[in-house]
C-alpha atoms as a PDB file:
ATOM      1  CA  UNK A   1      83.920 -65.613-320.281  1.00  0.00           C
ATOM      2  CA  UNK A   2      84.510 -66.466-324.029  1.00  0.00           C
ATOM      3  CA  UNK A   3      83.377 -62.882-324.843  1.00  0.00           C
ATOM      4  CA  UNK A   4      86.460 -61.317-323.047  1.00  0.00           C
ATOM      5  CA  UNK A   5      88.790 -64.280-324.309  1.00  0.00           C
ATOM      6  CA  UNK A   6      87.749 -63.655-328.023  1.00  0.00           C
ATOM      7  CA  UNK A   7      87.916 -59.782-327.455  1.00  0.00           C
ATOM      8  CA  UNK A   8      91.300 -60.137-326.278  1.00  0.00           C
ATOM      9  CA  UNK A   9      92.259 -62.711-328.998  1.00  0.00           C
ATOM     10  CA  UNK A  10      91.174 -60.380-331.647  1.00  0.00           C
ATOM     11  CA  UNK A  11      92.421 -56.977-329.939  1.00  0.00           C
ATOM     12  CA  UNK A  12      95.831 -58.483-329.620  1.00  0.00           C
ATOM     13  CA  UNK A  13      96.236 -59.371-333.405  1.00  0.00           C
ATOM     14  CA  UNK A  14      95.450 -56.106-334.900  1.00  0.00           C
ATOM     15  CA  UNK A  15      97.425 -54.220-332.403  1.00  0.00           C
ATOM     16  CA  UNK A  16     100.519 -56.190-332.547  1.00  0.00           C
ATOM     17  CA  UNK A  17      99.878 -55.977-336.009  1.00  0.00           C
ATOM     18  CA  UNK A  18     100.278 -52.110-335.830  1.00  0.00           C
ATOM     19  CA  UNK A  19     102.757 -52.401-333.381  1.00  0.00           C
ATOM     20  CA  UNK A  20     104.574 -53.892-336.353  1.00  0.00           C
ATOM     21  CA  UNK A  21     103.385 -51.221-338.700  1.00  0.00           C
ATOM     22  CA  UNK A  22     104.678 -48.905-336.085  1.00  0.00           C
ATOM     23  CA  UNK A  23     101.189 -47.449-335.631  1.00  0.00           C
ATOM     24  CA  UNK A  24     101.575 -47.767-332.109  1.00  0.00           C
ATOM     25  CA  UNK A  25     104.437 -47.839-329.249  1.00  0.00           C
ATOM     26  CA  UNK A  26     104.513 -50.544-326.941  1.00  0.00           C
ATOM     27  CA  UNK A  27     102.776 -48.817-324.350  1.00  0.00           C
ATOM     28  CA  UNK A  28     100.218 -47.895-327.255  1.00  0.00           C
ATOM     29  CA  UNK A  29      99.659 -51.548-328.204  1.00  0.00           C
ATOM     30  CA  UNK A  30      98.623 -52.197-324.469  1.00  0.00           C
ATOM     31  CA  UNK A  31      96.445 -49.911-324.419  1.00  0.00           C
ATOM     32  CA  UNK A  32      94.511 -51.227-327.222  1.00  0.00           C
ATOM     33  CA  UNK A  33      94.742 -54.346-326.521  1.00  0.00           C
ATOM     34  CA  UNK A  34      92.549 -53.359-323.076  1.00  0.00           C
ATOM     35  CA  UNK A  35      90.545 -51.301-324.896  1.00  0.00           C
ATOM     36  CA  UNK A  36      89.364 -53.470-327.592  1.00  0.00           C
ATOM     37  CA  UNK A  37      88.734 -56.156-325.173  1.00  0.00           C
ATOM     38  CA  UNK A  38      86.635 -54.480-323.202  1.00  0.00           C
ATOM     39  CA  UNK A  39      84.993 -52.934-326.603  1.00  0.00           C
ATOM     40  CA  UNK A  40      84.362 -56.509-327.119  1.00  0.00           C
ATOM     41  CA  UNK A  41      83.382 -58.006-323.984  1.00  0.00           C
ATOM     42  CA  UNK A  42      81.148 -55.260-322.803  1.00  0.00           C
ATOM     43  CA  UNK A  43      79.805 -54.422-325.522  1.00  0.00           C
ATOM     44  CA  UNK A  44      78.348 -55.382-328.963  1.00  0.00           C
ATOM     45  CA  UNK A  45      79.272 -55.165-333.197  1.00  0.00           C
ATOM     46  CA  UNK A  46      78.272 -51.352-332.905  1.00  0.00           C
ATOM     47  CA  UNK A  47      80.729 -50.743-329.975  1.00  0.00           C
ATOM     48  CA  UNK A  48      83.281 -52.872-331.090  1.00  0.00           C
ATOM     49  CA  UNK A  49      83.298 -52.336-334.493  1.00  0.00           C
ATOM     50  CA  UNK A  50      83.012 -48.237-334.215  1.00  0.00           C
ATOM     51  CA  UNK A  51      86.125 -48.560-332.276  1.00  0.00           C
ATOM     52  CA  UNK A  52      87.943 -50.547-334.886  1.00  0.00           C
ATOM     53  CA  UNK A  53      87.110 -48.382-337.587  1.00  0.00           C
ATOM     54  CA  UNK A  54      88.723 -45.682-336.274  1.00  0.00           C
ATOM     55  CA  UNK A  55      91.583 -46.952-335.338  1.00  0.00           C
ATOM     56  CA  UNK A  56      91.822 -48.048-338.721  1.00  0.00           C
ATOM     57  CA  UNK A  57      91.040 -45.576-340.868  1.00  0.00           C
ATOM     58  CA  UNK A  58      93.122 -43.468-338.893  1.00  0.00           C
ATOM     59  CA  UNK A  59      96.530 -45.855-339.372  1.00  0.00           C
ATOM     60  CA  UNK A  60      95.485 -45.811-342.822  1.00  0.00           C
ATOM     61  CA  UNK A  61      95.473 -41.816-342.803  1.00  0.00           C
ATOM     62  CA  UNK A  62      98.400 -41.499-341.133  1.00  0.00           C
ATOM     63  CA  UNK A  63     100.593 -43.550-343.761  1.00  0.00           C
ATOM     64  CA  UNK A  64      98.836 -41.581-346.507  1.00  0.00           C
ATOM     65  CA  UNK A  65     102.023 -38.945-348.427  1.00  0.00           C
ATOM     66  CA  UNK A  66     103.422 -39.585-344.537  1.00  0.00           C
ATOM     67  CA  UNK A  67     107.175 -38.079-346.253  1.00  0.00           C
ATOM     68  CA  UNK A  68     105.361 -34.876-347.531  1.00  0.00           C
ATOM     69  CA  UNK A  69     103.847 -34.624-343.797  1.00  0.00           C
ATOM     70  CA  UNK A  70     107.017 -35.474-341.779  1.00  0.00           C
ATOM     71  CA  UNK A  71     108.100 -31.728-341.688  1.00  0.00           C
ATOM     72  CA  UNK A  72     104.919 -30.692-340.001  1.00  0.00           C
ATOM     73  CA  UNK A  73     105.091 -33.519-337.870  1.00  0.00           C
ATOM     74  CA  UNK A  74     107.954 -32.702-335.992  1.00  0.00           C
ATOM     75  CA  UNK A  75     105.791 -29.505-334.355  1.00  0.00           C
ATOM     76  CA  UNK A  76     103.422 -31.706-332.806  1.00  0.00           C
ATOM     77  CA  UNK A  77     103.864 -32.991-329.125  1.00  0.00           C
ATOM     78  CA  UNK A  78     103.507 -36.474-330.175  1.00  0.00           C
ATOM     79  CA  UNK A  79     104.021 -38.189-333.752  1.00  0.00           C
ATOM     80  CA  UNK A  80     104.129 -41.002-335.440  1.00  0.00           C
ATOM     81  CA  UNK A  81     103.526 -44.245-332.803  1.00  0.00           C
ATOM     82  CA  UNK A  82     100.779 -43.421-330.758  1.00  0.00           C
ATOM     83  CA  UNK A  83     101.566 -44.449-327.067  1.00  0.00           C
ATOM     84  CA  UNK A  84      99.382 -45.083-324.280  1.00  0.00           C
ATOM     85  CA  UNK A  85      98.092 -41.601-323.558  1.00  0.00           C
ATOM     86  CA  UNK A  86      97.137 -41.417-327.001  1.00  0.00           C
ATOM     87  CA  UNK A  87      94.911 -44.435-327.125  1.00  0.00           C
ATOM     88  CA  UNK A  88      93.200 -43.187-324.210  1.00  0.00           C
ATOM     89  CA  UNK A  89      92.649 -39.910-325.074  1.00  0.00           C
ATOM     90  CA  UNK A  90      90.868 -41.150-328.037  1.00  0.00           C
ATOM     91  CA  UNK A  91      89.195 -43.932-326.782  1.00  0.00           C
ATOM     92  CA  UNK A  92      89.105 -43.655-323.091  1.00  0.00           C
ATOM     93  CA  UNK A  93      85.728 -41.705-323.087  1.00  0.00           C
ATOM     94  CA  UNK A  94      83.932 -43.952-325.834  1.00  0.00           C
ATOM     95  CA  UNK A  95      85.110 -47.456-323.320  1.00  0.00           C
ATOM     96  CA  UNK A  96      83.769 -45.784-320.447  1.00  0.00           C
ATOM     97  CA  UNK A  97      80.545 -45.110-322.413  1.00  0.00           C
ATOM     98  CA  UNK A  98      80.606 -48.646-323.514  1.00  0.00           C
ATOM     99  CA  UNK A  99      80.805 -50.133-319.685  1.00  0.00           C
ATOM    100  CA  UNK A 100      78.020 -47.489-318.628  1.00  0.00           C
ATOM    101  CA  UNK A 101      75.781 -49.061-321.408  1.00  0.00           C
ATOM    102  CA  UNK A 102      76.369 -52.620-320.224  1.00  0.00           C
ATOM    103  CA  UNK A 103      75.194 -51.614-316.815  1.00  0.00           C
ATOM    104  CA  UNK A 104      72.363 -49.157-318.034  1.00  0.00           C
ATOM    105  CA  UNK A 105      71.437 -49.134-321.966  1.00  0.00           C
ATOM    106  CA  UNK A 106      70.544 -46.104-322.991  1.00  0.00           C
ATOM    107  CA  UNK A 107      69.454 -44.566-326.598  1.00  0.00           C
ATOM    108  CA  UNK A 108      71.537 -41.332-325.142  1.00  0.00           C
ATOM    109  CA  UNK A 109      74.736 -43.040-324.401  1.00  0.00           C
ATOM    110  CA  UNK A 110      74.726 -44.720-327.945  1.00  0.00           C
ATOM    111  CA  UNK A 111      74.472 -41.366-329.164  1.00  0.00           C
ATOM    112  CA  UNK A 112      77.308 -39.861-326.903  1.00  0.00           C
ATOM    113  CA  UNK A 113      79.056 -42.673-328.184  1.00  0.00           C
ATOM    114  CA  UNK A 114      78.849 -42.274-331.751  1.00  0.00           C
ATOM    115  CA  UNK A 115      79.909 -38.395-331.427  1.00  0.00           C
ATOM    116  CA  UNK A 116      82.818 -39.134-329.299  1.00  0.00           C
ATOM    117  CA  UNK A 117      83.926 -41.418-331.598  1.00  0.00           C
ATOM    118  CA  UNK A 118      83.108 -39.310-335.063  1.00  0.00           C
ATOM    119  CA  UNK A 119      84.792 -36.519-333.344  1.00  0.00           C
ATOM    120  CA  UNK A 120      88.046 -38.294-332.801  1.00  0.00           C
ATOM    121  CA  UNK A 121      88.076 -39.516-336.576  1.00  0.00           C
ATOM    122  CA  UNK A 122      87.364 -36.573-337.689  1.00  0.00           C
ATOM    123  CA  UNK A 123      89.885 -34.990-335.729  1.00  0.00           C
ATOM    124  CA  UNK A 124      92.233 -37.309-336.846  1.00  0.00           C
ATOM    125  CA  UNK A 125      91.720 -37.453-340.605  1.00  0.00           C
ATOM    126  CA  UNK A 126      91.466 -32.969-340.369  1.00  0.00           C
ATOM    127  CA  UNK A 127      95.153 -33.279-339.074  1.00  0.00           C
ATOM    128  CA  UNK A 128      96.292 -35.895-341.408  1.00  0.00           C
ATOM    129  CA  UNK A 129      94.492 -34.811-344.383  1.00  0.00           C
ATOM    130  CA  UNK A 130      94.467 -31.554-344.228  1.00  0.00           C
ATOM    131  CA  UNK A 131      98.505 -30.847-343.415  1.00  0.00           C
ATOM    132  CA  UNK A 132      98.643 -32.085-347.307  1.00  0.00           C
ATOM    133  CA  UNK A 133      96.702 -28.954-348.228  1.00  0.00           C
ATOM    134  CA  UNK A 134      98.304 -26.610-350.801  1.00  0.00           C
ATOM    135  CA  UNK A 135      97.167 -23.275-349.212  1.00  0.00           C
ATOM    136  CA  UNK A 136      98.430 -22.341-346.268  1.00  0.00           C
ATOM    137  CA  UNK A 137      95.651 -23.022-343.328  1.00  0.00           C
ATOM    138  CA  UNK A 138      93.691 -20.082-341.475  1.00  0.00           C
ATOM    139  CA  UNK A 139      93.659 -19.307-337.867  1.00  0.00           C
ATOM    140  CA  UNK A 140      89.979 -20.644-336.456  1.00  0.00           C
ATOM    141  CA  UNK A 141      89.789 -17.565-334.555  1.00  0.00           C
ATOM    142  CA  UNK A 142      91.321 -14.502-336.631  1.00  0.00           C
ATOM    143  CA  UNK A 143      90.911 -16.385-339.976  1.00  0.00           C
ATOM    144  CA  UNK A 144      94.347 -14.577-340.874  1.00  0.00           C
ATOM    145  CA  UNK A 145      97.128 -17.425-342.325  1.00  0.00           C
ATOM    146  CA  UNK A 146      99.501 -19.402-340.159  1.00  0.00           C
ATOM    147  CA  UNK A 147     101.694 -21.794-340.607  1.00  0.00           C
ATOM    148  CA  UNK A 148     100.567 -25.659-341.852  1.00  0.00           C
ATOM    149  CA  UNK A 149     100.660 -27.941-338.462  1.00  0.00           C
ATOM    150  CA  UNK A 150     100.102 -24.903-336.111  1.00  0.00           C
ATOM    151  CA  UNK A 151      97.192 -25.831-333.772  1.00  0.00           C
ATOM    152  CA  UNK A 152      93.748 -24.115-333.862  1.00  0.00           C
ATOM    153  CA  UNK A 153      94.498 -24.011-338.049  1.00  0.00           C
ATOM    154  CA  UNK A 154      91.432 -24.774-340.420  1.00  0.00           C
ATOM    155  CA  UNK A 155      91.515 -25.413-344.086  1.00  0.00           C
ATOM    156  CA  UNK A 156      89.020 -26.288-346.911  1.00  0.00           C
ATOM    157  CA  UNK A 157      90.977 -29.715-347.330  1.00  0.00           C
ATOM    158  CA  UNK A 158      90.833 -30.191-343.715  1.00  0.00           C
ATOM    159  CA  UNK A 159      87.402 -29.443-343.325  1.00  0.00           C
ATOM    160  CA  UNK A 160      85.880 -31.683-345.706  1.00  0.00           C
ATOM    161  CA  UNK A 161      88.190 -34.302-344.409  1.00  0.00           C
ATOM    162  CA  UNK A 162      86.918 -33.821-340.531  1.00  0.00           C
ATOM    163  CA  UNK A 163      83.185 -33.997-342.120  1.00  0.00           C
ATOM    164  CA  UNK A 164      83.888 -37.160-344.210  1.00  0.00           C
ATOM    165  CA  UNK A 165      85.197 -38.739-340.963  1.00  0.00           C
ATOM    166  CA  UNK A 166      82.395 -37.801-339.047  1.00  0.00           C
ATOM    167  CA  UNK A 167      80.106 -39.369-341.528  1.00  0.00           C
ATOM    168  CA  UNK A 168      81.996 -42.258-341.846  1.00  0.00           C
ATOM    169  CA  UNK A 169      81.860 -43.260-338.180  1.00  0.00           C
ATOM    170  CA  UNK A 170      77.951 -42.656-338.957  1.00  0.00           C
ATOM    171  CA  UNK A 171      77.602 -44.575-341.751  1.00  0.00           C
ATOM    172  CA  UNK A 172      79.787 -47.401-339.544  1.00  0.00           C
ATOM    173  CA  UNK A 173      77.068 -47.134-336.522  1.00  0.00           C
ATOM    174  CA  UNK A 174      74.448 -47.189-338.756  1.00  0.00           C
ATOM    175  CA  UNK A 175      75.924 -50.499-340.702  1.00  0.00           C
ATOM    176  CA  UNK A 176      76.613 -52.301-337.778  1.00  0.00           C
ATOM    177  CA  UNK A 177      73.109 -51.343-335.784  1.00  0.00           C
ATOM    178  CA  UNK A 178      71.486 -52.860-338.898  1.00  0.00           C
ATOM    179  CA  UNK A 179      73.277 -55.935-338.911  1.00  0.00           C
ATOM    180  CA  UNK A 180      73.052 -56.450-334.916  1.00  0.00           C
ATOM    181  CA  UNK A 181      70.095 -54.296-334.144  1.00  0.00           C
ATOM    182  CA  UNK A 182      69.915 -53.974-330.463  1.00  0.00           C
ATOM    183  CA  UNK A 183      69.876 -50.584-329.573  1.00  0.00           C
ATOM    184  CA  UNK A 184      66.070 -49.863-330.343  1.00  0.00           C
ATOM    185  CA  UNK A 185      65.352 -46.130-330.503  1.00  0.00           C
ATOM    186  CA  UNK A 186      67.980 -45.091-332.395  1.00  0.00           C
ATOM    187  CA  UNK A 187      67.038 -44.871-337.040  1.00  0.00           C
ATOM    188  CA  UNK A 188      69.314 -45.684-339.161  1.00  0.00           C
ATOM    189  CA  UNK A 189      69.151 -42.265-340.111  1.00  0.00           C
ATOM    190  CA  UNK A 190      69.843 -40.435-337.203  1.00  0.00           C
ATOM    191  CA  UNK A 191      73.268 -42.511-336.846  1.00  0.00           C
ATOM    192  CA  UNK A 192      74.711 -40.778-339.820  1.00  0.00           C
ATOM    193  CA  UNK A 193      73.454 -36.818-338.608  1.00  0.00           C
ATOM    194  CA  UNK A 194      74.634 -37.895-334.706  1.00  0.00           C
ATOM    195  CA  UNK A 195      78.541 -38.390-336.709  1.00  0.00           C
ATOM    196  CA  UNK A 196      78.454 -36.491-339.171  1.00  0.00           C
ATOM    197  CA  UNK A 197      77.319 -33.264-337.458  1.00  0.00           C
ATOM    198  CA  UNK A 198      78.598 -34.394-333.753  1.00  0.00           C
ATOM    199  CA  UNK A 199      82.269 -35.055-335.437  1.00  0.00           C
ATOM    200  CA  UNK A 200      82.305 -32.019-337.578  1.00  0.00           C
ATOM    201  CA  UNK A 201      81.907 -29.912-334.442  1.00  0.00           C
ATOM    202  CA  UNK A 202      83.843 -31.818-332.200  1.00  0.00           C
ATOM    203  CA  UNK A 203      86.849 -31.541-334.761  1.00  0.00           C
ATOM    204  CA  UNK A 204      86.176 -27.159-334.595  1.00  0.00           C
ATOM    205  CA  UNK A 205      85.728 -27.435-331.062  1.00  0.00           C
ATOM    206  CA  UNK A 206      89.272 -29.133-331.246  1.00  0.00           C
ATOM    207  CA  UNK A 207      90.760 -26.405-333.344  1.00  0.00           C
ATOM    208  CA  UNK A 208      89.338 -23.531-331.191  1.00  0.00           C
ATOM    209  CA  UNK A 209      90.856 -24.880-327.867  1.00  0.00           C
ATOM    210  CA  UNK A 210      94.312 -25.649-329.773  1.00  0.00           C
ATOM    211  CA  UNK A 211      94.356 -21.705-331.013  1.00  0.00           C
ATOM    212  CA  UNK A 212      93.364 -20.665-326.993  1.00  0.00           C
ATOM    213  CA  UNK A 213      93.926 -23.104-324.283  1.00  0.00           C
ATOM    214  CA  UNK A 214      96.389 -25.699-325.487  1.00  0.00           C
ATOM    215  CA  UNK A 215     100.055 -24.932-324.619  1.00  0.00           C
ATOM    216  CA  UNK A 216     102.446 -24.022-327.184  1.00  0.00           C
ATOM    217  CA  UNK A 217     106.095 -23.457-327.296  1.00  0.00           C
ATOM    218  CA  UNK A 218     108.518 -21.557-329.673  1.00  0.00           C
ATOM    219  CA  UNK A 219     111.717 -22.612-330.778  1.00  0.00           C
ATOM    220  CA  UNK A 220     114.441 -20.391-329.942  1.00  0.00           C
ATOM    221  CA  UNK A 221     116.179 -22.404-332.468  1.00  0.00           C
ATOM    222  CA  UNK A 222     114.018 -22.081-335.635  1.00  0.00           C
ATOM    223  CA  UNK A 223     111.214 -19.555-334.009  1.00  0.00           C
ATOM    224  CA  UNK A 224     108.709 -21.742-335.256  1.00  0.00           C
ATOM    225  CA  UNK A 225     105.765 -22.525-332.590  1.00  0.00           C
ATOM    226  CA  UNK A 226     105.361 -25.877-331.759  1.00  0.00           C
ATOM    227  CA  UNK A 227     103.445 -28.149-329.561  1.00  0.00           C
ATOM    228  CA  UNK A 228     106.212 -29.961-327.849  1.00  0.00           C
ATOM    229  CA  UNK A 229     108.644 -28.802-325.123  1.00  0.00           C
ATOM    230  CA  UNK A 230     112.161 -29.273-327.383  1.00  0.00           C
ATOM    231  CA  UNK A 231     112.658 -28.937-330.792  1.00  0.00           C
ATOM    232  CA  UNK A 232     115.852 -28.726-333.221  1.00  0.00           C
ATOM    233  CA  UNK A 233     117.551 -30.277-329.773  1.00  0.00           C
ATOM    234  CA  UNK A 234     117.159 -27.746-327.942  1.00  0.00           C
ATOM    235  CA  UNK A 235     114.198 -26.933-325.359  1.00  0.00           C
ATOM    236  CA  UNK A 236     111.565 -24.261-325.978  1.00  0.00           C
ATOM    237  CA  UNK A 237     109.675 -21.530-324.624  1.00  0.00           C
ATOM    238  CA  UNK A 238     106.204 -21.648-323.900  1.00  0.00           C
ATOM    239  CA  UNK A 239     104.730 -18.230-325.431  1.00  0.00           C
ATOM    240  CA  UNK A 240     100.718 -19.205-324.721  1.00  0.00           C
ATOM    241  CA  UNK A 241      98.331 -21.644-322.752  1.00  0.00           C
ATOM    242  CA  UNK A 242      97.617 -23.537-319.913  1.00  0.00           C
ATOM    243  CA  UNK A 243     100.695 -25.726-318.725  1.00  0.00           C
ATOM    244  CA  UNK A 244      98.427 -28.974-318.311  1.00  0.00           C
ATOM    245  CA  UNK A 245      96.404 -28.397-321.619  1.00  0.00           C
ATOM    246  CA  UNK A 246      98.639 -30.729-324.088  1.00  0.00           C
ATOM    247  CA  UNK A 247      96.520 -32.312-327.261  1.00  0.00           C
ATOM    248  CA  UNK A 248      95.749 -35.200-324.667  1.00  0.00           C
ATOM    249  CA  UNK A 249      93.773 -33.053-322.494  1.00  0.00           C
ATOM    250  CA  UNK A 250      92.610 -31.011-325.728  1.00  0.00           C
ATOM    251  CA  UNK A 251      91.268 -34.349-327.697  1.00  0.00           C
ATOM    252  CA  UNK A 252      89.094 -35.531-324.571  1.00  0.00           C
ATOM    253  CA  UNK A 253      87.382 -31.918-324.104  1.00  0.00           C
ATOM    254  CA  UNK A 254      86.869 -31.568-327.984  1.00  0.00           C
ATOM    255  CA  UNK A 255      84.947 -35.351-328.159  1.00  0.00           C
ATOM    256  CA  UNK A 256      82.949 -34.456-324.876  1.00  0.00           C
ATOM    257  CA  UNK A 257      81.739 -31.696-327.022  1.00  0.00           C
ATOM    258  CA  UNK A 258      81.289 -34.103-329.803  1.00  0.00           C
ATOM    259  CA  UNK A 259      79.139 -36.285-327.936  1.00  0.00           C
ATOM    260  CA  UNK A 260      76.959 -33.599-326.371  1.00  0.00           C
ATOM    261  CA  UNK A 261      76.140 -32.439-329.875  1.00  0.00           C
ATOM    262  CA  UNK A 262      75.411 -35.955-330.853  1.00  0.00           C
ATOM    263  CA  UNK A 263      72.709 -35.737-327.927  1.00  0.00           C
ATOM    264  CA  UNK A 264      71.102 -33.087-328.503  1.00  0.00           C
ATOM    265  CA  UNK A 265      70.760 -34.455-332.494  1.00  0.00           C
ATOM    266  CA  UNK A 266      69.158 -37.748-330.763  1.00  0.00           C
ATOM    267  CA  UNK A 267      66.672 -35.094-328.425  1.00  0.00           C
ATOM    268  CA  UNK A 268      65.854 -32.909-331.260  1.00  0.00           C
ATOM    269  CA  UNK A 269      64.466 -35.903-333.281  1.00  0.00           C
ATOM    270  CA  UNK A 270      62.281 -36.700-330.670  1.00  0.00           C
ATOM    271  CA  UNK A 271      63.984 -40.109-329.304  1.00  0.00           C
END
C-alpha cells in the first residue's frame, strides 16, 4: 500500500512540476502522474527510474535553443505541452510491460522494456536535436533533401543524437540493475547493446513510417507539408497516408519495433 502512496507522492511532484515548466498540459500531467505510480508501485528502481529518465532528459531536450526550433515546431501535429495521448504513446507500452513483469518476471520483458523505452528517447532527442542541424535533413527513403521538421527526415546531427539516447536509457538500466539487482539474467553489458542498438532502430523505424504511413497535410496557405490538420489558420489538405496514422499511432509501432530488436539482442547472447 505504501508503494503506490509513495509512487503517487513522487509522480505528482515532478509532473506538476512540469506542468509548471509547461512540459506537460493538464491532461498530460495526469497521465504521468498514473503512469509513474504505477512505474512505482508495480515495479522496481529499473522500471521506475528508466521511466523518469526519459521523461527528463526529454523536457530537458525540448527547452534546449527551443526559439531557433519554434518555426519547425509549428509543422508538427502536437508541440510544445505534451497532453495525455502523448504520455501514453510514449509510455503506455513500457507500463503495460511493467504490470506484465509484476505478474510474470521475465529476462525478455526487461529487455522489451529497455528498447521501448531507448526507442522513445531516442526518438525524442533525433527530433529535438536534430531540427538544430545546419544542413538541411535527407528523406529516409530517397535520401534526396527535404525540408527540416518534415517527417521520415534523417540527419547526421539527428542520428548521433537518436544513438546517444538509446545508449543513455542503457547505461540508465544498467545503473539502476546494479544498484537494485533483481532481474537475474540480464549483464550489465547487454543493458547498454539492448538501448543502444534497440533505440537506434526504433528511432529509423520511426522515420520510415513518418516518410510512408503517417498522414500528412499541406498548407494551402504556405504549401509547406505539415503534420497537423490547420496551419497559418486555415485547414489543410491531406496529400499522403493513412487517416488514423498520426505520430501517436506512429511512436507506439516504432517502440514495438524497438523492443523486438532489444529481444532478439537478449536471444542472440544466449539469455
Amino acid at each position: 500500500m505504501w508503494n503506490w502512496v509513495i509512487g503517487f507522492g513522487c509522480s505528482a511532484i515532478v509532473a506538476y512540476s512540469a506542468y509548471k515548466r509547461r512540459s506537460l498540459s493538464l491532461s498530460g500531467m495526469l497521465a504521468a502522474i498514473t503512469m509513474g505510480t504505477i512505474f512505482f508501485a508495480m515495479g522496481s528502481l529499473l522500471w521506475f527510474g528508466i521511466l523518469l529518465a526519459f521523461f527528463v532528459s526529454s523536457s530537458v531536450m525540448s527547452h534546449v535553443k527551443k526559439s531557433a526550433k519554434e518555426t519547425y515546431e509549428a509543422a508538427y501535429e502536437k508541440t510544445g505541452r505534451r497532453d495525455a495521448g502523448q504520455v501514453f504513446a510514449n509510455g503506455g507500452i513500457g507500463m503495460l510491460l511493467c504490470i506484465a513483469f509484476a505478474i510474470n518476471p521475465s529476462p525478455v520483458i526487461v529487455a522489451a522494456f529497455v528498447g521501448v523505452m531507448a526507442t522513445v528517447t531516442a526518438d525524442t532527442w533525433a527530433t529535438e536535436i536534430g531540427s538544430l542541424s545546419r544542413s538541411q535533413p535527407r528523406s529516409v527513403l530517397t535520401w534526396r533533401r527535404i525540408p527540416t521538421g518534415t517527417s521520415g527526415g534523417v540527419s547526421v546531427l539527428g542520428t548521433l543524437a537518436a544513438m546517444c539516447g538509446g545508449l543513455f536509457i542503457g547505461l540508465c538500466a544498467a545503473g539502476f540493475d546494479w544498484l537494485f539487482p533483481i532481474h537475474q539474467g540480464v549483464p550489465v553489458y547487454l543493458y547498454l547493446l539492448m538501448g543502444w542498438i534497440g533505440g537506434t532502430v526504433g528511432a529509423f523505424a520511426d522515420s520510415i513510417m513518418g516518410a510512408t504511413c503517417q498522414v500528412m497535410y499541406r498548407c494551402p496557405k504556405c504549401g509547406k507539408m505539415v503534420e497537423r490538420k490547420d496551419h497559418c489558420g486555415v485547414r489543410t489538405d491531406r496529400v499522403r497516408g493513412l487517416s488514423w496514422m498520426n505520430n501517436d499511432q506512429v511512436n507506439w509501432i516504432s517502440s514495438c519495433a524497438g523492443g523486438l530488436i532489444a529481444i532478439i539482442v537478449l536471444y542472440l547472447a544466449g539469455i
